[in-house]
C-alpha atoms as a PDB file:
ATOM      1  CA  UNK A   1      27.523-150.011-149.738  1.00  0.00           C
ATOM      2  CA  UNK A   2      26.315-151.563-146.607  1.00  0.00           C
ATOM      3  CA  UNK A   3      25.578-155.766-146.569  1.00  0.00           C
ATOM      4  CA  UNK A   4      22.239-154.962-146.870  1.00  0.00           C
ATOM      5  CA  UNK A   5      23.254-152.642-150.124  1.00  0.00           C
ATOM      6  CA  UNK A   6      25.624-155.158-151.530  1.00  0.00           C
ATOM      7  CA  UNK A   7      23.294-157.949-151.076  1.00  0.00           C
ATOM      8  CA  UNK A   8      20.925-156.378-153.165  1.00  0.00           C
ATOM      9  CA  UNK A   9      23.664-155.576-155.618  1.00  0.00           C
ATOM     10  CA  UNK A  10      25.036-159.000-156.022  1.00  0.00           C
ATOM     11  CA  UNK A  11      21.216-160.336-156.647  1.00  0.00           C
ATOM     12  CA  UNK A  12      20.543-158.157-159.077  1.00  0.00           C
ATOM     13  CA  UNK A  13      23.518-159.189-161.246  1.00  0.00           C
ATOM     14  CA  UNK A  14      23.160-162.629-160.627  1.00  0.00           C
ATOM     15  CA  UNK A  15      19.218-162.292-161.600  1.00  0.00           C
ATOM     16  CA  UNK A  16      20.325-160.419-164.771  1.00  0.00           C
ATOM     17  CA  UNK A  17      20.746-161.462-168.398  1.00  0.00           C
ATOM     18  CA  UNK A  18      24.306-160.428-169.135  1.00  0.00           C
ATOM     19  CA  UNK A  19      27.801-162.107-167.784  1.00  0.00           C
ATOM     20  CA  UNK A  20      28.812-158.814-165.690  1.00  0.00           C
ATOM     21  CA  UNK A  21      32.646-159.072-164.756  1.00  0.00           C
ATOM     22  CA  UNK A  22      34.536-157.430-161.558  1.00  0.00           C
ATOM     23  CA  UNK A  23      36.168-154.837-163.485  1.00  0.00           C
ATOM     24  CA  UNK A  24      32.417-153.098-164.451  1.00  0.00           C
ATOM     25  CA  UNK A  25      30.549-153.855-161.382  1.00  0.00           C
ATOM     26  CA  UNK A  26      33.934-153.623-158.698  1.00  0.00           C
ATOM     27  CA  UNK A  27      33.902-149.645-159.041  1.00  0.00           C
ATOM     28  CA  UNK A  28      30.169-149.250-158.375  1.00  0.00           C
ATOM     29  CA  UNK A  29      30.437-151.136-155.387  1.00  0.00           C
ATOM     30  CA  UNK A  30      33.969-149.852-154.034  1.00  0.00           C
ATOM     31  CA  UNK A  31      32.713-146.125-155.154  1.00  0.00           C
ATOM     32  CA  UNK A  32      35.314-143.544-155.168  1.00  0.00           C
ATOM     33  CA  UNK A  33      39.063-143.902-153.343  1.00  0.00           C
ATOM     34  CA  UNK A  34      38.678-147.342-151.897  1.00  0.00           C
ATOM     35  CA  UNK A  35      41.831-148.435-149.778  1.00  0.00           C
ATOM     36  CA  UNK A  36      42.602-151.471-147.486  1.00  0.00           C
ATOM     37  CA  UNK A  37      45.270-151.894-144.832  1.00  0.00           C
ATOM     38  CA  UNK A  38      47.331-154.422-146.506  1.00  0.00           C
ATOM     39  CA  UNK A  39      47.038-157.431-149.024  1.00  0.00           C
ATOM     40  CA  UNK A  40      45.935-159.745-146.936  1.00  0.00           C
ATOM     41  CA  UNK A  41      43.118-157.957-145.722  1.00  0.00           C
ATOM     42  CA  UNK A  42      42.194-156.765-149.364  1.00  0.00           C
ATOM     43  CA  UNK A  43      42.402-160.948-149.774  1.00  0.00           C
ATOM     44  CA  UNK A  44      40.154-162.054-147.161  1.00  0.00           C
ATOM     45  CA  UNK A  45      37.196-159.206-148.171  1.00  0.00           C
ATOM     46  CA  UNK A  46      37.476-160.480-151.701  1.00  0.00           C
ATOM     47  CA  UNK A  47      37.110-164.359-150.673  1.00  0.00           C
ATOM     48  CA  UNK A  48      34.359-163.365-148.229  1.00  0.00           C
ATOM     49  CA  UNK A  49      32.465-161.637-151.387  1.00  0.00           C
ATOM     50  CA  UNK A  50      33.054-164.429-153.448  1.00  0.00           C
ATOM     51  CA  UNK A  51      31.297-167.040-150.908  1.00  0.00           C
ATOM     52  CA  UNK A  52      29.010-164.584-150.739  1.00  0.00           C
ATOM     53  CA  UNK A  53      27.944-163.869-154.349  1.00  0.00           C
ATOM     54  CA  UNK A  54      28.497-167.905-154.538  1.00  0.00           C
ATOM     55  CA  UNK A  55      25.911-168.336-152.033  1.00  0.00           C
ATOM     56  CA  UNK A  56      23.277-166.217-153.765  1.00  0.00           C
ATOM     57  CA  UNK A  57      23.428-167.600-156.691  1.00  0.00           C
ATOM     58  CA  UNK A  58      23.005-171.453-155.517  1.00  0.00           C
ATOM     59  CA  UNK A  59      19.868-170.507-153.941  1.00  0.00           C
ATOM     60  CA  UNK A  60      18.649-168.836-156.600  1.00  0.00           C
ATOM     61  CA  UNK A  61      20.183-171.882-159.359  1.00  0.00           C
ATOM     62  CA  UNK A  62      18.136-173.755-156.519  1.00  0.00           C
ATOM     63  CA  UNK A  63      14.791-172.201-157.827  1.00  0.00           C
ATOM     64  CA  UNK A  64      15.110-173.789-161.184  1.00  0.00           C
ATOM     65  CA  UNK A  65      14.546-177.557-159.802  1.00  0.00           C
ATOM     66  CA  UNK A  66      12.758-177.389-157.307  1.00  0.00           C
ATOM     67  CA  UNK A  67      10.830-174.977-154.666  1.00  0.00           C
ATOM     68  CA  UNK A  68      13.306-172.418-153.301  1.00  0.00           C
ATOM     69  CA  UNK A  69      13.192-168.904-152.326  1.00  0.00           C
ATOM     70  CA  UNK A  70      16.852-166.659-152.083  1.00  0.00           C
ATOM     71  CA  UNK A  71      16.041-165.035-148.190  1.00  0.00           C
ATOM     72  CA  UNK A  72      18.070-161.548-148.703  1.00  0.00           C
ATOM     73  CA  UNK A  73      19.854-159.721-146.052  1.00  0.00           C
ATOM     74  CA  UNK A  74      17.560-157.379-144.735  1.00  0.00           C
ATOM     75  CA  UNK A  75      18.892-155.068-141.550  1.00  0.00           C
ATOM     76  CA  UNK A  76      16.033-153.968-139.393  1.00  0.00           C
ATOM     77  CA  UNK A  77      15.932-150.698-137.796  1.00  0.00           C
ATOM     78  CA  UNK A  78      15.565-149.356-134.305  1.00  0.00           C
ATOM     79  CA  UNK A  79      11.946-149.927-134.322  1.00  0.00           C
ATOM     80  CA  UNK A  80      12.455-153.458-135.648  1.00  0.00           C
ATOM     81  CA  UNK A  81      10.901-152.918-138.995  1.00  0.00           C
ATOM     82  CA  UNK A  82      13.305-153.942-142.128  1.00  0.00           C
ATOM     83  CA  UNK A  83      12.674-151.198-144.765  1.00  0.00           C
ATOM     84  CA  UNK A  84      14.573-153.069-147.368  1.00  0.00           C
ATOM     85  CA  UNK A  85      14.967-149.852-149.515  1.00  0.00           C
ATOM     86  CA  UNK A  86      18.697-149.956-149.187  1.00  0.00           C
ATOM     87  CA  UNK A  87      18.725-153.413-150.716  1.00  0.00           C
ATOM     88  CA  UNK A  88      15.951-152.323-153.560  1.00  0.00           C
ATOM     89  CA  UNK A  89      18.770-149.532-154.489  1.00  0.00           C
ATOM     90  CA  UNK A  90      21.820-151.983-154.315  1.00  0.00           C
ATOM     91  CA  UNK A  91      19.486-153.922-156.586  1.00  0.00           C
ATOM     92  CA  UNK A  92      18.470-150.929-158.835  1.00  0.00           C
ATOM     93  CA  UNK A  93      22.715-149.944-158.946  1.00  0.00           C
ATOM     94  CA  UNK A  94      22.865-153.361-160.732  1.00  0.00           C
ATOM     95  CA  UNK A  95      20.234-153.373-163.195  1.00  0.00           C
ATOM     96  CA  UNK A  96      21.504-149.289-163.952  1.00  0.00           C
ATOM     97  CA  UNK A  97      24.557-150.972-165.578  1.00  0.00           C
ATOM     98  CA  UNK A  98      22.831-152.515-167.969  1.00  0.00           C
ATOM     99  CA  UNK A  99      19.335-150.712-168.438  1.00  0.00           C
ATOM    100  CA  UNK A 100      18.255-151.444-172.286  1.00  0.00           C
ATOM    101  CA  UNK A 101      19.067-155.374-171.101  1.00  0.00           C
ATOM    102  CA  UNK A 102      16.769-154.915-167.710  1.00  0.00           C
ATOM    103  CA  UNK A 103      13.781-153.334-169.902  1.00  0.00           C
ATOM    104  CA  UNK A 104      12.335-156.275-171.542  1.00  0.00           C
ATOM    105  CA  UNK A 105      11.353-157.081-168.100  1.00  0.00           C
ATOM    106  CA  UNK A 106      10.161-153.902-166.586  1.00  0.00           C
ATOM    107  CA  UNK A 107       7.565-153.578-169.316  1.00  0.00           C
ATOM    108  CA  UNK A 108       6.330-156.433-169.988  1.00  0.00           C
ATOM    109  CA  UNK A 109       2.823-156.460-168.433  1.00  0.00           C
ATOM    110  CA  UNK A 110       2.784-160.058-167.833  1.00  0.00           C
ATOM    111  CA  UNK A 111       6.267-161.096-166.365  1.00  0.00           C
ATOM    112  CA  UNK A 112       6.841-157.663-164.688  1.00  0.00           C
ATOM    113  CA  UNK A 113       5.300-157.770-161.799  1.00  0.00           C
ATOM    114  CA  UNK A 114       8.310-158.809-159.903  1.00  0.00           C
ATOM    115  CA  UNK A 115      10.243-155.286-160.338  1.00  0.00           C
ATOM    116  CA  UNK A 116       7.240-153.089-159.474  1.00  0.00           C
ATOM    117  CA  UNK A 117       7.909-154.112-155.580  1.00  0.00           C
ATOM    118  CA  UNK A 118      11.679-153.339-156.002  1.00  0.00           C
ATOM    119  CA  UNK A 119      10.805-150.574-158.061  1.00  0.00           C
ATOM    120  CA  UNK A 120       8.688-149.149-155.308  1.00  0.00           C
ATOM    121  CA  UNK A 121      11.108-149.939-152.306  1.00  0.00           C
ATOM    122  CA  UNK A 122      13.714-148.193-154.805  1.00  0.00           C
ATOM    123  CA  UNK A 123      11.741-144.673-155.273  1.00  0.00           C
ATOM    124  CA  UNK A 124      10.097-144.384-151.853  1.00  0.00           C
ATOM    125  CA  UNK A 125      11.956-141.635-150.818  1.00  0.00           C
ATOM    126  CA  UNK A 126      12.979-140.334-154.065  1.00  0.00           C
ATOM    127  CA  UNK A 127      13.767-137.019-154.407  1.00  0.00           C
ATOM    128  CA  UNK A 128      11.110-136.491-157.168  1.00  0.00           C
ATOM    129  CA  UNK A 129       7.894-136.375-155.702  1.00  0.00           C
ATOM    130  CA  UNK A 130       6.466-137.815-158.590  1.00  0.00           C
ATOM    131  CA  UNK A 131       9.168-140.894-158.893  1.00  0.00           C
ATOM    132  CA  UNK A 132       7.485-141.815-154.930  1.00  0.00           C
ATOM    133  CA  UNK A 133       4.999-144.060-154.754  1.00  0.00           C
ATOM    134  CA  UNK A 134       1.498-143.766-152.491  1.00  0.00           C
ATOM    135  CA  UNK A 135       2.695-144.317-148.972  1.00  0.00           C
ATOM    136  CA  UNK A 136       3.588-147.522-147.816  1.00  0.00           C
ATOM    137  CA  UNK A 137       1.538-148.478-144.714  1.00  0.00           C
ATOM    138  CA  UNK A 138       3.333-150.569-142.151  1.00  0.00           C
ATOM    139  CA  UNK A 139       1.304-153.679-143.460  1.00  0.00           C
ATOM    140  CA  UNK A 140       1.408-152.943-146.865  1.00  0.00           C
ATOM    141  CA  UNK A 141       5.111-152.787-146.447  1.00  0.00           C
ATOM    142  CA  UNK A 142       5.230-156.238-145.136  1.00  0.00           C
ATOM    143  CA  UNK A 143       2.984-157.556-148.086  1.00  0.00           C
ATOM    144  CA  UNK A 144       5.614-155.712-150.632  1.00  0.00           C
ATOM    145  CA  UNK A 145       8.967-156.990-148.997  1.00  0.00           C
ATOM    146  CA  UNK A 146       7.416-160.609-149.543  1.00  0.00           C
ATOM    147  CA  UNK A 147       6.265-159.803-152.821  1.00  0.00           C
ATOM    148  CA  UNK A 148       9.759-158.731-153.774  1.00  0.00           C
ATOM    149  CA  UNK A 149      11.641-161.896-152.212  1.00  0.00           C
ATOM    150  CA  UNK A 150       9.680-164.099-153.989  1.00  0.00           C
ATOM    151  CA  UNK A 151       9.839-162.111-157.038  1.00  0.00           C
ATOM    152  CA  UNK A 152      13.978-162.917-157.035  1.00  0.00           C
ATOM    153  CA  UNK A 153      12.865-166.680-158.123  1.00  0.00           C
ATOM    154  CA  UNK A 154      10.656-165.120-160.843  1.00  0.00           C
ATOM    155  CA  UNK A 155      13.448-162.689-161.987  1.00  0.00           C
ATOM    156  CA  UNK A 156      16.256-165.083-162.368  1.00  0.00           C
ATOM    157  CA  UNK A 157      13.879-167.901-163.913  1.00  0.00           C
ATOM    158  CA  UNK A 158      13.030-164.997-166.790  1.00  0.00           C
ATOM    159  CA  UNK A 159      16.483-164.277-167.696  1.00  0.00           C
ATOM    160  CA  UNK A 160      17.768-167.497-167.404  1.00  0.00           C
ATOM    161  CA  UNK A 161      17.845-168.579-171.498  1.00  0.00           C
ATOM    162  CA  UNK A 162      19.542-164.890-172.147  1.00  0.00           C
ATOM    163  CA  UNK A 163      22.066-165.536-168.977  1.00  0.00           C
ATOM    164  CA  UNK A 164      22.870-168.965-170.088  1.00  0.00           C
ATOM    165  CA  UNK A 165      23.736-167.629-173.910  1.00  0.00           C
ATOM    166  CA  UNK A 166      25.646-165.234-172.700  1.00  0.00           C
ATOM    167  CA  UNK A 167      27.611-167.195-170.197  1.00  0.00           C
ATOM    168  CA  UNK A 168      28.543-169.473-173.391  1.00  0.00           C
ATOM    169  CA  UNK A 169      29.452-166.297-175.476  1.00  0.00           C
ATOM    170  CA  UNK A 170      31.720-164.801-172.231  1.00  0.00           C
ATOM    171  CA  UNK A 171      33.096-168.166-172.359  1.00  0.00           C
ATOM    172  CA  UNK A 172      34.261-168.792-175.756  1.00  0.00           C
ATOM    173  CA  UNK A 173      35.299-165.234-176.310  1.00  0.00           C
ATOM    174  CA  UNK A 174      37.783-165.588-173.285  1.00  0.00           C
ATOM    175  CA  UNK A 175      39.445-169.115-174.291  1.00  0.00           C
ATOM    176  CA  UNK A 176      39.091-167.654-178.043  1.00  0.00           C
ATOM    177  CA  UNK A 177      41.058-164.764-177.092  1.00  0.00           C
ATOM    178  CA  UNK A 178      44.753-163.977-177.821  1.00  0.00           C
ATOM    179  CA  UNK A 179      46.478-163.550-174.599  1.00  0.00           C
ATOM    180  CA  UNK A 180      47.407-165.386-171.618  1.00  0.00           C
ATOM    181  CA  UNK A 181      45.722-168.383-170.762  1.00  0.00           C
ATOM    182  CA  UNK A 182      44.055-168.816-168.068  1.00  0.00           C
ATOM    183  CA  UNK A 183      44.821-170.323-165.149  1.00  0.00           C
ATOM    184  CA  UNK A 184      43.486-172.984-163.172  1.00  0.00           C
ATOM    185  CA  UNK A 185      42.767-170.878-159.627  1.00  0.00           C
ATOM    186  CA  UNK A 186      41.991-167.454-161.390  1.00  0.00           C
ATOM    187  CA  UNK A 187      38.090-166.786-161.750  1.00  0.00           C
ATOM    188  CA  UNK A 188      36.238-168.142-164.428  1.00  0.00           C
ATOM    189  CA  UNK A 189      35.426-166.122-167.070  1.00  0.00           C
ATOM    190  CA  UNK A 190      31.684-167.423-167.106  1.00  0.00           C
ATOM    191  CA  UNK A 191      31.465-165.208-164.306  1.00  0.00           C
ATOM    192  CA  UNK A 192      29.974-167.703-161.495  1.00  0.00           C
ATOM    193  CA  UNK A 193      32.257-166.437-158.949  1.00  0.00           C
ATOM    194  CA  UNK A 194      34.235-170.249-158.966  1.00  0.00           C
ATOM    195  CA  UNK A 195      38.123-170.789-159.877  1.00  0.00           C
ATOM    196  CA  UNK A 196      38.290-172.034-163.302  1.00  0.00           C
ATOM    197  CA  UNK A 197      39.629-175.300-162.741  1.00  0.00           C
ATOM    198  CA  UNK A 198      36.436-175.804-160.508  1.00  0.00           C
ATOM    199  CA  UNK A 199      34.005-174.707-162.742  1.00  0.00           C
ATOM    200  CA  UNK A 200      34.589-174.642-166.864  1.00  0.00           C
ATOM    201  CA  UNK A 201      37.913-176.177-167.341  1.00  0.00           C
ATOM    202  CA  UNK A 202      37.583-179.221-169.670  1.00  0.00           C
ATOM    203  CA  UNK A 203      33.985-178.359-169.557  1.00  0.00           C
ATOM    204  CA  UNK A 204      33.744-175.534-172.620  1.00  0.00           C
ATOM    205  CA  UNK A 205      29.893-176.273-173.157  1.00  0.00           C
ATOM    206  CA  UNK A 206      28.530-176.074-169.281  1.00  0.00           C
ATOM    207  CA  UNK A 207      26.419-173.328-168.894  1.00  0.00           C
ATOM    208  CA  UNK A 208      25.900-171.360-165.512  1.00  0.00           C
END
């Protein structure tokens, strides 16, 4: 994945209605034979995802208090223009991994507006002629790229009962759990990204 890729990615599990951990999402985004140089660079690339994925969702928690838009990371071409199909496919990879969760959504006719952009920037050049949609004029791509940022807000506000319940079940199941506990500086298992300690510890009810 590119930034522009992963950026998508991360929004699209952060928008989504399921607690998705690093060990189902990590080998969709490393794809096949990932390697780094040493530890410490494996380190640093994890810590600058996590600020990353940590800064998405803020902007996005944001939207539910007050106005606020997530502005994605859109890489422009030669000609200047930013397609934003790569990030419409990073944010397709995510809602692939859970698809019966994502449908709700897709069809309903009055909340699903929101995808059809993403959906469109997604199948532009699909392979299937009949997956494409009409050609997107220079202007109309403009109007769709804006509808599809603002759509984010939309998206995440939807899911955001189903993503709170199951934040509370990932939560309960992981303390519930036999095993080791879990330690103050490893993730939490709520999934926001945070260390534990800064997040659900002594806090078993908070929701994300």
């Amino acid at each position: 994945m590119n930034i522009e890729t992963l950026d998508g990615f991360f929004a699209g599990l952060i928008c989504g209605p399921d607690v998705v951990f690093p060990s189902e999402y990590l080998p969709t985004m490393w794809g096949e034979g990932v390697s780094f140089e040493s530890d410490a660079q494996a380190a640093e690339i994890a810590e600058l995802l996590t600020r990353h994925w940590n800064a998405i969702r803020s902007e996005l928690e944001r939207a539910l208090r007050e106005p606020n838009v997530y502005l994605p990371v859109l890489l422009e071409q030669e000609d200047g223009v930013a397609s934003a199909n790569d990030w419409a496919h990073g944010f397709m990879q995510a809602v692939q991994l859970r698809p019966d969760n994502w449908s709700e959504l897709i069809e309903d006719e009055v909340h699903g507006g929101p995808m059809v952009a993403i959906m469109m920037l997604h199948h532009e050049h699909d392979p299937d002629p009949q997956m494409r949609p009409p050609k997107i004029s220079p202007e109309k791509r403009e109007d769709v790229v804006k509808t599809m940022i603002a759509g984010l807000t939309h998206i995440y506000r939807y899911f955001d009962p189903q993503r709170r319940a199951s934040a509370s079940m990932a939560l309960h199941s992981s303390i519930g759990r036999e095993g080791p506990k879990i330690g103050r500086n490893e993730p939490c298992p709520c999934g926001s990204g945070r260390k534990y300690k800064q997040c659900c510890l002594d806090k078993p009810r908070t929701l994300h």
